[in-house]
C-alpha atoms as a PDB file:
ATOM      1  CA  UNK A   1     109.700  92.330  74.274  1.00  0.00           C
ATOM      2  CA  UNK A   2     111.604  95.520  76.136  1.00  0.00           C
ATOM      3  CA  UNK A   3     110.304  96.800  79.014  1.00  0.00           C
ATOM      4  CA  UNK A   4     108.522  99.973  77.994  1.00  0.00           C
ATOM      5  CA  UNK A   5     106.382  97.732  75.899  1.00  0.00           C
ATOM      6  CA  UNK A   6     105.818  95.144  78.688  1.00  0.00           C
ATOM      7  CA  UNK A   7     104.955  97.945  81.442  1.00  0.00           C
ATOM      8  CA  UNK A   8     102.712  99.261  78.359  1.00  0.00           C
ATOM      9  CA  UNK A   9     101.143  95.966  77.962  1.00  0.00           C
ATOM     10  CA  UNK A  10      99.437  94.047  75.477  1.00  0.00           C
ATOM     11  CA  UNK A  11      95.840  91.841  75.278  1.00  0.00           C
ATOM     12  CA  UNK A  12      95.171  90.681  78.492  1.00  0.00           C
ATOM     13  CA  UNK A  13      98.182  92.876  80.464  1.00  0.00           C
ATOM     14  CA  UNK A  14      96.792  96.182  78.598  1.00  0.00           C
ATOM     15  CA  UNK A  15      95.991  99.664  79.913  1.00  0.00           C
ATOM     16  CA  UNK A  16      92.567  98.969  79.115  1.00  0.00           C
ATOM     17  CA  UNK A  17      92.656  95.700  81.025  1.00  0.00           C
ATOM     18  CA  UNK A  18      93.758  97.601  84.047  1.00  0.00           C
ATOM     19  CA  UNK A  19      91.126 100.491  83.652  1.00  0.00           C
ATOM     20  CA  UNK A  20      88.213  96.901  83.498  1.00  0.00           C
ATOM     21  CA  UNK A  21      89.808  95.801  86.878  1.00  0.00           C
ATOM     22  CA  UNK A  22      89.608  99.416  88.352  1.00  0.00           C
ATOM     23  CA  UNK A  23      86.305  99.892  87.430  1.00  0.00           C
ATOM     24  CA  UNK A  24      85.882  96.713  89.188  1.00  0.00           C
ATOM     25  CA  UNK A  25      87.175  97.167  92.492  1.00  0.00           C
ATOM     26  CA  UNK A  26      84.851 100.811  92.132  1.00  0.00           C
ATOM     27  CA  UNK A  27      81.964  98.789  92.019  1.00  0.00           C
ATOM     28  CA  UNK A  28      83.301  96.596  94.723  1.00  0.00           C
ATOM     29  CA  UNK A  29      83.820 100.032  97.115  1.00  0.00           C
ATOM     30  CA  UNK A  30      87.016 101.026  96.270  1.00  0.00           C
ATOM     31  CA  UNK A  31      86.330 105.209  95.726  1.00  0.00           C
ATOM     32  CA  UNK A  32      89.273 106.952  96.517  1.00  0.00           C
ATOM     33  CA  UNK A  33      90.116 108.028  92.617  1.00  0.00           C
ATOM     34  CA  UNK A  34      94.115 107.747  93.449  1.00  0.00           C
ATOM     35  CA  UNK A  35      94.382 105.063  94.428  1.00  0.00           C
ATOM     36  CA  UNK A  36      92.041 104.004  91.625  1.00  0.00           C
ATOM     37  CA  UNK A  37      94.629 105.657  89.252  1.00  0.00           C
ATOM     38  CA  UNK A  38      97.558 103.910  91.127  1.00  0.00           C
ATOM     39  CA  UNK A  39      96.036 100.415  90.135  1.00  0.00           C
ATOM     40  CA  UNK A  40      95.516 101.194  86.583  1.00  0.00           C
ATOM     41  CA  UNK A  41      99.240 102.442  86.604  1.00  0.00           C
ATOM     42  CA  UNK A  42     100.971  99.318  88.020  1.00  0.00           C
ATOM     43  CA  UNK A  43     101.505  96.985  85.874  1.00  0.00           C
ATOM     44  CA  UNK A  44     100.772  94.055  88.224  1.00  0.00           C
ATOM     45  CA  UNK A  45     101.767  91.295  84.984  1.00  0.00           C
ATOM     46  CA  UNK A  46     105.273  92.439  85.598  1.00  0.00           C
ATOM     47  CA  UNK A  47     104.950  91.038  89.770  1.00  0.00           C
ATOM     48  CA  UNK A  48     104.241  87.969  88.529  1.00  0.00           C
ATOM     49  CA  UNK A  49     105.802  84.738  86.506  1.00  0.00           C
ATOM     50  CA  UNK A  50     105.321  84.794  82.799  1.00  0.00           C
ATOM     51  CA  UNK A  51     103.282  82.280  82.881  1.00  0.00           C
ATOM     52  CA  UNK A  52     100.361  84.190  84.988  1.00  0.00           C
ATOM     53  CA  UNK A  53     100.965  86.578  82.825  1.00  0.00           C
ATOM     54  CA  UNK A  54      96.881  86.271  81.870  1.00  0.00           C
ATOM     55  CA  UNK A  55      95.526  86.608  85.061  1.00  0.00           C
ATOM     56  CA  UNK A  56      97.312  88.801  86.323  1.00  0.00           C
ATOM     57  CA  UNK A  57      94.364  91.291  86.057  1.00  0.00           C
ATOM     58  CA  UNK A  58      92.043  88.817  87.767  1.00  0.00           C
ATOM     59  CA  UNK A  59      91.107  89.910  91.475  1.00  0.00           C
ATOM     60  CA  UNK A  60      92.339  86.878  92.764  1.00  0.00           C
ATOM     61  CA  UNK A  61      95.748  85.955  94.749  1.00  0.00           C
ATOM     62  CA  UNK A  62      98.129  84.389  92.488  1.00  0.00           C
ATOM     63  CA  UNK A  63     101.331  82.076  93.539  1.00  0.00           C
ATOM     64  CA  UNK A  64     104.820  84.018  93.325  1.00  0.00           C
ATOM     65  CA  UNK A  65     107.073  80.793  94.727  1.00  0.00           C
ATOM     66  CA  UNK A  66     108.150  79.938  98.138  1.00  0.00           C
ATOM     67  CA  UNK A  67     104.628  79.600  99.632  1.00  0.00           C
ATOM     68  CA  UNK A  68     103.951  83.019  99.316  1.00  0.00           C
ATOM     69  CA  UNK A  69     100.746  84.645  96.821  1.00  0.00           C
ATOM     70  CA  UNK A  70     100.565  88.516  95.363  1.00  0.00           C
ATOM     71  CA  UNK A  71      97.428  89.546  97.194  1.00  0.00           C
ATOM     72  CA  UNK A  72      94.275  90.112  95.083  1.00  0.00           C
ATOM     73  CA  UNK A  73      93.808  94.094  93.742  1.00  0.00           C
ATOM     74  CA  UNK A  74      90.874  94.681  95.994  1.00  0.00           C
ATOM     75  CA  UNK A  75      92.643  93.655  99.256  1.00  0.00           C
ATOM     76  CA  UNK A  76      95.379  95.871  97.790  1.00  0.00           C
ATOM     77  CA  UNK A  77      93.953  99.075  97.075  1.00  0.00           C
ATOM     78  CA  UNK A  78      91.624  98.308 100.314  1.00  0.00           C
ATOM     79  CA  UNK A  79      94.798  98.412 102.505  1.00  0.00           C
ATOM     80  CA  UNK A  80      96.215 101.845 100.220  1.00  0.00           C
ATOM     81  CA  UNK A  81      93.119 102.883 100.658  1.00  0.00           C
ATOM     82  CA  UNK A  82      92.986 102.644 104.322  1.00  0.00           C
ATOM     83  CA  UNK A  83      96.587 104.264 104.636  1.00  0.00           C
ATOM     84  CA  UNK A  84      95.791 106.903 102.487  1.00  0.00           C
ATOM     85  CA  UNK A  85      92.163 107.828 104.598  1.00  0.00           C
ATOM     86  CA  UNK A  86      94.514 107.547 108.201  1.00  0.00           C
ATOM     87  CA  UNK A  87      95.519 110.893 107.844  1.00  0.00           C
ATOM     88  CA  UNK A  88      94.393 113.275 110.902  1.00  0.00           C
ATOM     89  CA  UNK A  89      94.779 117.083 110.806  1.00  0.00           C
ATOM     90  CA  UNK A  90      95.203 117.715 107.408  1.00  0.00           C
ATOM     91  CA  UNK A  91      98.394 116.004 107.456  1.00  0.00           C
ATOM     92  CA  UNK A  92      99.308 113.683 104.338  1.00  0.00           C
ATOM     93  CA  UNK A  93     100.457 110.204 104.924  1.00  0.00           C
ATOM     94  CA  UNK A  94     104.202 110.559 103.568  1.00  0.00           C
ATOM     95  CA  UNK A  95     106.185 107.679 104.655  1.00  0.00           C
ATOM     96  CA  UNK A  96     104.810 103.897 105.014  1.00  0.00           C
ATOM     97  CA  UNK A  97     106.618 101.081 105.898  1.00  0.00           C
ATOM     98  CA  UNK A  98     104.924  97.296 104.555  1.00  0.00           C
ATOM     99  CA  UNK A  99     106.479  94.235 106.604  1.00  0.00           C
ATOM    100  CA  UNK A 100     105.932  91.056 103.538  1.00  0.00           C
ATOM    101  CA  UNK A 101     107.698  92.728 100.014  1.00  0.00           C
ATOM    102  CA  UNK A 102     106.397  89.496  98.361  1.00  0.00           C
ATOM    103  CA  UNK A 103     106.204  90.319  94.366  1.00  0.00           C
ATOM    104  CA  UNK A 104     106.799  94.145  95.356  1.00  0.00           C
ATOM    105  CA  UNK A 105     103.295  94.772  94.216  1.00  0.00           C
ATOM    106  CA  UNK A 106     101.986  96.832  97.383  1.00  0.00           C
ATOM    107  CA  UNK A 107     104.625  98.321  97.639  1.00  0.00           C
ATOM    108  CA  UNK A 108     104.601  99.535  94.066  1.00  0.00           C
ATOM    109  CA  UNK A 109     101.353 100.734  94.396  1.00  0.00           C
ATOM    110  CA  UNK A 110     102.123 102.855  97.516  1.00  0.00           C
ATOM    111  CA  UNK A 111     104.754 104.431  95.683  1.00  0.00           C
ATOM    112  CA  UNK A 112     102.253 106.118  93.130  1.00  0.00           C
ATOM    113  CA  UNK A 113     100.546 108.368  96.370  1.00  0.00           C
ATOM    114  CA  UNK A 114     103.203 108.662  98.910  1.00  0.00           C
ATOM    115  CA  UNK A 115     106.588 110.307  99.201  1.00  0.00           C
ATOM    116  CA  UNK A 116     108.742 107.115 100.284  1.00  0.00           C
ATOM    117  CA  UNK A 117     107.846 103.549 100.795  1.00  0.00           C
ATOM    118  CA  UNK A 118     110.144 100.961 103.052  1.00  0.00           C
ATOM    119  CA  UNK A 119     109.825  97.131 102.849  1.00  0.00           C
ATOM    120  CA  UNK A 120     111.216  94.536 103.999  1.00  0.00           C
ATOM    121  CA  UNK A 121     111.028  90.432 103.166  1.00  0.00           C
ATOM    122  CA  UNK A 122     112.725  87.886 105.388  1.00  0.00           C
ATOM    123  CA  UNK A 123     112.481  85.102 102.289  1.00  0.00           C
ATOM    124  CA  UNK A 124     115.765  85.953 100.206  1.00  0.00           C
ATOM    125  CA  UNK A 125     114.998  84.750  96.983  1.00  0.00           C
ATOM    126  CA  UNK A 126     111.722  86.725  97.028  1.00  0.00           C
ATOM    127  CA  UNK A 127     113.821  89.806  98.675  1.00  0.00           C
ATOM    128  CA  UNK A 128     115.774  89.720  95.731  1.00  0.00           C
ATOM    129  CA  UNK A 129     113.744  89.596  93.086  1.00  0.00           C
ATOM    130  CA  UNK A 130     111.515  91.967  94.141  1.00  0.00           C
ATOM    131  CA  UNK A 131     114.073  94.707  94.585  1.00  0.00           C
ATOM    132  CA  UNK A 132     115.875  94.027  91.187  1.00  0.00           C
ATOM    133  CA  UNK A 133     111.885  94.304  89.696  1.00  0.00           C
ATOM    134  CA  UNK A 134     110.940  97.560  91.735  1.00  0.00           C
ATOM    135  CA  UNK A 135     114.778  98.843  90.399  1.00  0.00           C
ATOM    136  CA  UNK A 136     114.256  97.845  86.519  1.00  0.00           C
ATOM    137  CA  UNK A 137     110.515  99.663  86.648  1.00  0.00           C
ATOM    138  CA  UNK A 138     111.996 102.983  87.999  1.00  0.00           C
ATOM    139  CA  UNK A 139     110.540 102.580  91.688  1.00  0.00           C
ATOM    140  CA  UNK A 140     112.994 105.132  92.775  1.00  0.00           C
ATOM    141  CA  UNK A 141     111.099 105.622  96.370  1.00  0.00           C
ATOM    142  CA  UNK A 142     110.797 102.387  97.008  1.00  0.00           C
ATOM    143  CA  UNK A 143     113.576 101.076  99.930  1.00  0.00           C
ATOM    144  CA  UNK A 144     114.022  97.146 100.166  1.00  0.00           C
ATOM    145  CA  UNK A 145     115.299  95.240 102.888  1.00  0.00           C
ATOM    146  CA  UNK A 146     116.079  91.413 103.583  1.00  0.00           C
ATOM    147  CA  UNK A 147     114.961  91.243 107.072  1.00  0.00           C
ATOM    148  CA  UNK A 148     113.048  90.173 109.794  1.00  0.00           C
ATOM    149  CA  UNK A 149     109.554  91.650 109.538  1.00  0.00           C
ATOM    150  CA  UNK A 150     108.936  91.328 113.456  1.00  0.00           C
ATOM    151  CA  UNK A 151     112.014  94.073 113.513  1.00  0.00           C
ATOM    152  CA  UNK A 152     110.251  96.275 111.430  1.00  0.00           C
ATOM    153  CA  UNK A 153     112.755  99.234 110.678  1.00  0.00           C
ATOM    154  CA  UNK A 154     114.090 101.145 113.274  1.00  0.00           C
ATOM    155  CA  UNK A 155     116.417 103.308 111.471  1.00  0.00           C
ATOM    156  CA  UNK A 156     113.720 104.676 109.549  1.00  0.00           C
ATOM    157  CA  UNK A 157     110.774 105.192 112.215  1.00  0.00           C
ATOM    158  CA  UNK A 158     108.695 106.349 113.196  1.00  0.00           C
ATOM    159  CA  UNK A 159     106.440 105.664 109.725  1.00  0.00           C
ATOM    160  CA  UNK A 160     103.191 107.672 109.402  1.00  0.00           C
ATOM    161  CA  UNK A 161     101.269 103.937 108.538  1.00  0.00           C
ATOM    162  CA  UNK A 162     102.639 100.310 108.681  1.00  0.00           C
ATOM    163  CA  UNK A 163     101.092  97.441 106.435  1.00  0.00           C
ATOM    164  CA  UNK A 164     101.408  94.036 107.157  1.00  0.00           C
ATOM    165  CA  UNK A 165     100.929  91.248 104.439  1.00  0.00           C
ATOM    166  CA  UNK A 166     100.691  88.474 106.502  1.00  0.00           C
ATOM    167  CA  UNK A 167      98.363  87.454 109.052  1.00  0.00           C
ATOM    168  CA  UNK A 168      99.321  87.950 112.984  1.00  0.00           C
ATOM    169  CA  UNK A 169      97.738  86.584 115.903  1.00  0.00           C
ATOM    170  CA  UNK A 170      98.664  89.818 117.725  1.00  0.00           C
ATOM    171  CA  UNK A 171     100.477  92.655 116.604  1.00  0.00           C
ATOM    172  CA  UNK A 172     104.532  92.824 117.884  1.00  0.00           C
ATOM    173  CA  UNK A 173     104.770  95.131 120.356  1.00  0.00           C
ATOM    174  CA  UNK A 174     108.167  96.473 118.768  1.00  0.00           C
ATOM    175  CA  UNK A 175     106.662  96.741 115.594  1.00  0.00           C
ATOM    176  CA  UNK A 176     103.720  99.044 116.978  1.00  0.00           C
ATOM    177  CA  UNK A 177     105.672 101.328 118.618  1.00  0.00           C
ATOM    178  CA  UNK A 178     107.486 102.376 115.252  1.00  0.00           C
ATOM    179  CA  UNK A 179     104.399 103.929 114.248  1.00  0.00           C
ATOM    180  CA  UNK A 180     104.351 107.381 114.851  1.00  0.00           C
ATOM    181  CA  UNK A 181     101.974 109.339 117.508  1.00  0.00           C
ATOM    182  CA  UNK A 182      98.436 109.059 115.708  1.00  0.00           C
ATOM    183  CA  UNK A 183     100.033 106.651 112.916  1.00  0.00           C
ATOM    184  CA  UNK A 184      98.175 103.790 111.746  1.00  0.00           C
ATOM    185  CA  UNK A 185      98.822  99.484 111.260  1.00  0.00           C
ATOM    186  CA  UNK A 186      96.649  98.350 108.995  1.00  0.00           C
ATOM    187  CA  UNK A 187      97.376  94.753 108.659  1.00  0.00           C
ATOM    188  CA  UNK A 188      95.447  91.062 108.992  1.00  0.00           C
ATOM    189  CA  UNK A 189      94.397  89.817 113.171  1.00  0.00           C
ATOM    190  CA  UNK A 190      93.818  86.775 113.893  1.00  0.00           C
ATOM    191  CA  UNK A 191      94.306  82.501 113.745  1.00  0.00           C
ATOM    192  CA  UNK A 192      95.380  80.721 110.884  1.00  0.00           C
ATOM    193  CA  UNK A 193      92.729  78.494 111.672  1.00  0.00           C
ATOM    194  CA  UNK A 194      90.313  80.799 110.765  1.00  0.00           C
ATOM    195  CA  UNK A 195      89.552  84.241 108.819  1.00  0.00           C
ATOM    196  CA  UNK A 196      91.259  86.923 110.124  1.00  0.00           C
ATOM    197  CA  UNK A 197      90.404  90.626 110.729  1.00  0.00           C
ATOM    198  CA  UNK A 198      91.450  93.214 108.540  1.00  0.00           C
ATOM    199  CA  UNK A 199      92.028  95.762 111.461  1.00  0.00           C
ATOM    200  CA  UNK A 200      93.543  99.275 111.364  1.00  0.00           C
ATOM    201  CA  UNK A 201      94.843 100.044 114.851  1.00  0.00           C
ATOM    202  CA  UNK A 202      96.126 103.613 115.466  1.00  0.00           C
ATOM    203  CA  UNK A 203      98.872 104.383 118.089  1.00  0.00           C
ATOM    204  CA  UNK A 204      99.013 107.132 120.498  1.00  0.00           C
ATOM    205  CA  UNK A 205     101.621 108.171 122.617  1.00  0.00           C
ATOM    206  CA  UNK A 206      99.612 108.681 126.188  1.00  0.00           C
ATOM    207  CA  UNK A 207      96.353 106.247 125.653  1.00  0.00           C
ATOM    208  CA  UNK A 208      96.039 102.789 124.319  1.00  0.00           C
ATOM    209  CA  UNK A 209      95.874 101.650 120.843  1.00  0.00           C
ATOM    210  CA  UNK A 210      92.654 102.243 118.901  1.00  0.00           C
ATOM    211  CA  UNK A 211      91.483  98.903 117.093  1.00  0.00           C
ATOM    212  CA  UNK A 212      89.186  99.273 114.246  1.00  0.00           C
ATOM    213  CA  UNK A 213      87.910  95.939 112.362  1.00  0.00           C
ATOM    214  CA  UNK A 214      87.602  96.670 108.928  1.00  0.00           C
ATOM    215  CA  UNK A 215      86.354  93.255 107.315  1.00  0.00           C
ATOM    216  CA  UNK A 216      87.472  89.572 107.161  1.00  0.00           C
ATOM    217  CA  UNK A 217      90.497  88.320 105.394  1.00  0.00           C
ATOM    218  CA  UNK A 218      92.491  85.123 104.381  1.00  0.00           C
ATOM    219  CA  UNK A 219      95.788  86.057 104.558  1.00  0.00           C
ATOM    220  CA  UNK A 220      99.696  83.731 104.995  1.00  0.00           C
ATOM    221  CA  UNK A 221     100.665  83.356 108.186  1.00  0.00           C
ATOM    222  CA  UNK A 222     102.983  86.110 109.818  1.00  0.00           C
ATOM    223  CA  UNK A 223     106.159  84.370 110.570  1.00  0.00           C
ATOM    224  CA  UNK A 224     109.334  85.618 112.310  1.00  0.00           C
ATOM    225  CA  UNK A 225     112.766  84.750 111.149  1.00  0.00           C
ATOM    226  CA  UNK A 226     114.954  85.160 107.907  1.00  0.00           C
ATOM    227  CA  UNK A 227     115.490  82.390 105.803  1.00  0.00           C
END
């Protein structure tokens, strides 16, 4: 099968399975209509192995290899959502960086509502194949990067949001400080031990951070260090 028909989709990785799993996460509080539109058009059966290929339309976290999972479509367009609602002043949310590629997924999503997503993945295989995949599907404002998430990317801040796909026990200090003035985290808090937070902190410049706690998450753990 080519790719235009695969990105098309067929039986269970259909349009019309995608439009059933959006007017899922609707019922489940997603309502911004975007970002409701940016899940129907990712094709999230192309993030994951063949063999998922069937479930991929479930709202459940799959496996993608190396320990890691391709988060379920409501914690996805949750977080989108969030970044897309973070705008103050009238001002549109136009560059986001996401620390944890994974499948590419998120970030593929982002891509649909904002001018320029970065990402970066310190696990190289996944690195890889996620930027060849975001490449082949025509994700031309998507930037990838094999690297340390903790670094975040410093050529490229400050970033109007940040998203973080794994969970942190507190947020890097480095990492915060890349978000613009009145920028947004949005990302998982808290012990693996338990459920974390799903909090969106914004930064200011001359007062401390603003936490907000959105609602609780199982996310991986966030883990410094490329390998």
């Amino acid at each position: 099968m080519n790719m235009e028909a695969r990105i098309r989709g067929i039986g269970m990785t259909s349009r019309r399975t995608r439009i059933r799993l959006a007017n899922r996460l609707q019922a489940a509080g997603i309502n911004d209509e975007a970002v409701l539109d940016a899940i129907i058009a990712t094709p999230r059966h192309l993030f994951v192995d063949e063999a998922l290929e069937s479930r991929a339309y479930e709202d459940c976290s799959l496996p993608i290899g190396e320990g890691q999972t391709i988060s379920q479509p409501y914690v996805v367009a949750l977080m989108t959502q969030l970044v897309l609602n973070s705008s103050q002043a009238g001002k549109p949310v136009r560059n986001v960086l996401e620390i944890g590629t994974g499948s590419g997924y998120q970030a593929a999503v982002l891509a649909h509502l904002v001018d320029q997503v970065y990402t970066t993945e310190r696990i190289s295989s996944l690195a890889t194949r996620a930027n060849d995949r975001l490449r082949r599907l025509g994700y031309s404002n998507v930037r990838t990067s094999y690297n340390d998430g903790v670094n975040g990317w410093t050529e490229k801040a400050p970033f109007d949001a940040i998203v973080v796909t794994a969970a942190m026990e507190e947020i890097p200090d480095g990492l915060l400080q890349q978000v613009r003035d009145g920028g947004v985290l949005i990302g998982p808090i808290g012990p693996q031990s338990k459920s974390q937070q799903l909090s969106l902190v914004r930064r200011f410049a001359d007062q401390p951070a603003r936490y907000e706690q959105i609602e609780g998450v199982r996310f991986v753990p966030f883990v410094s260090g490329r390998c």
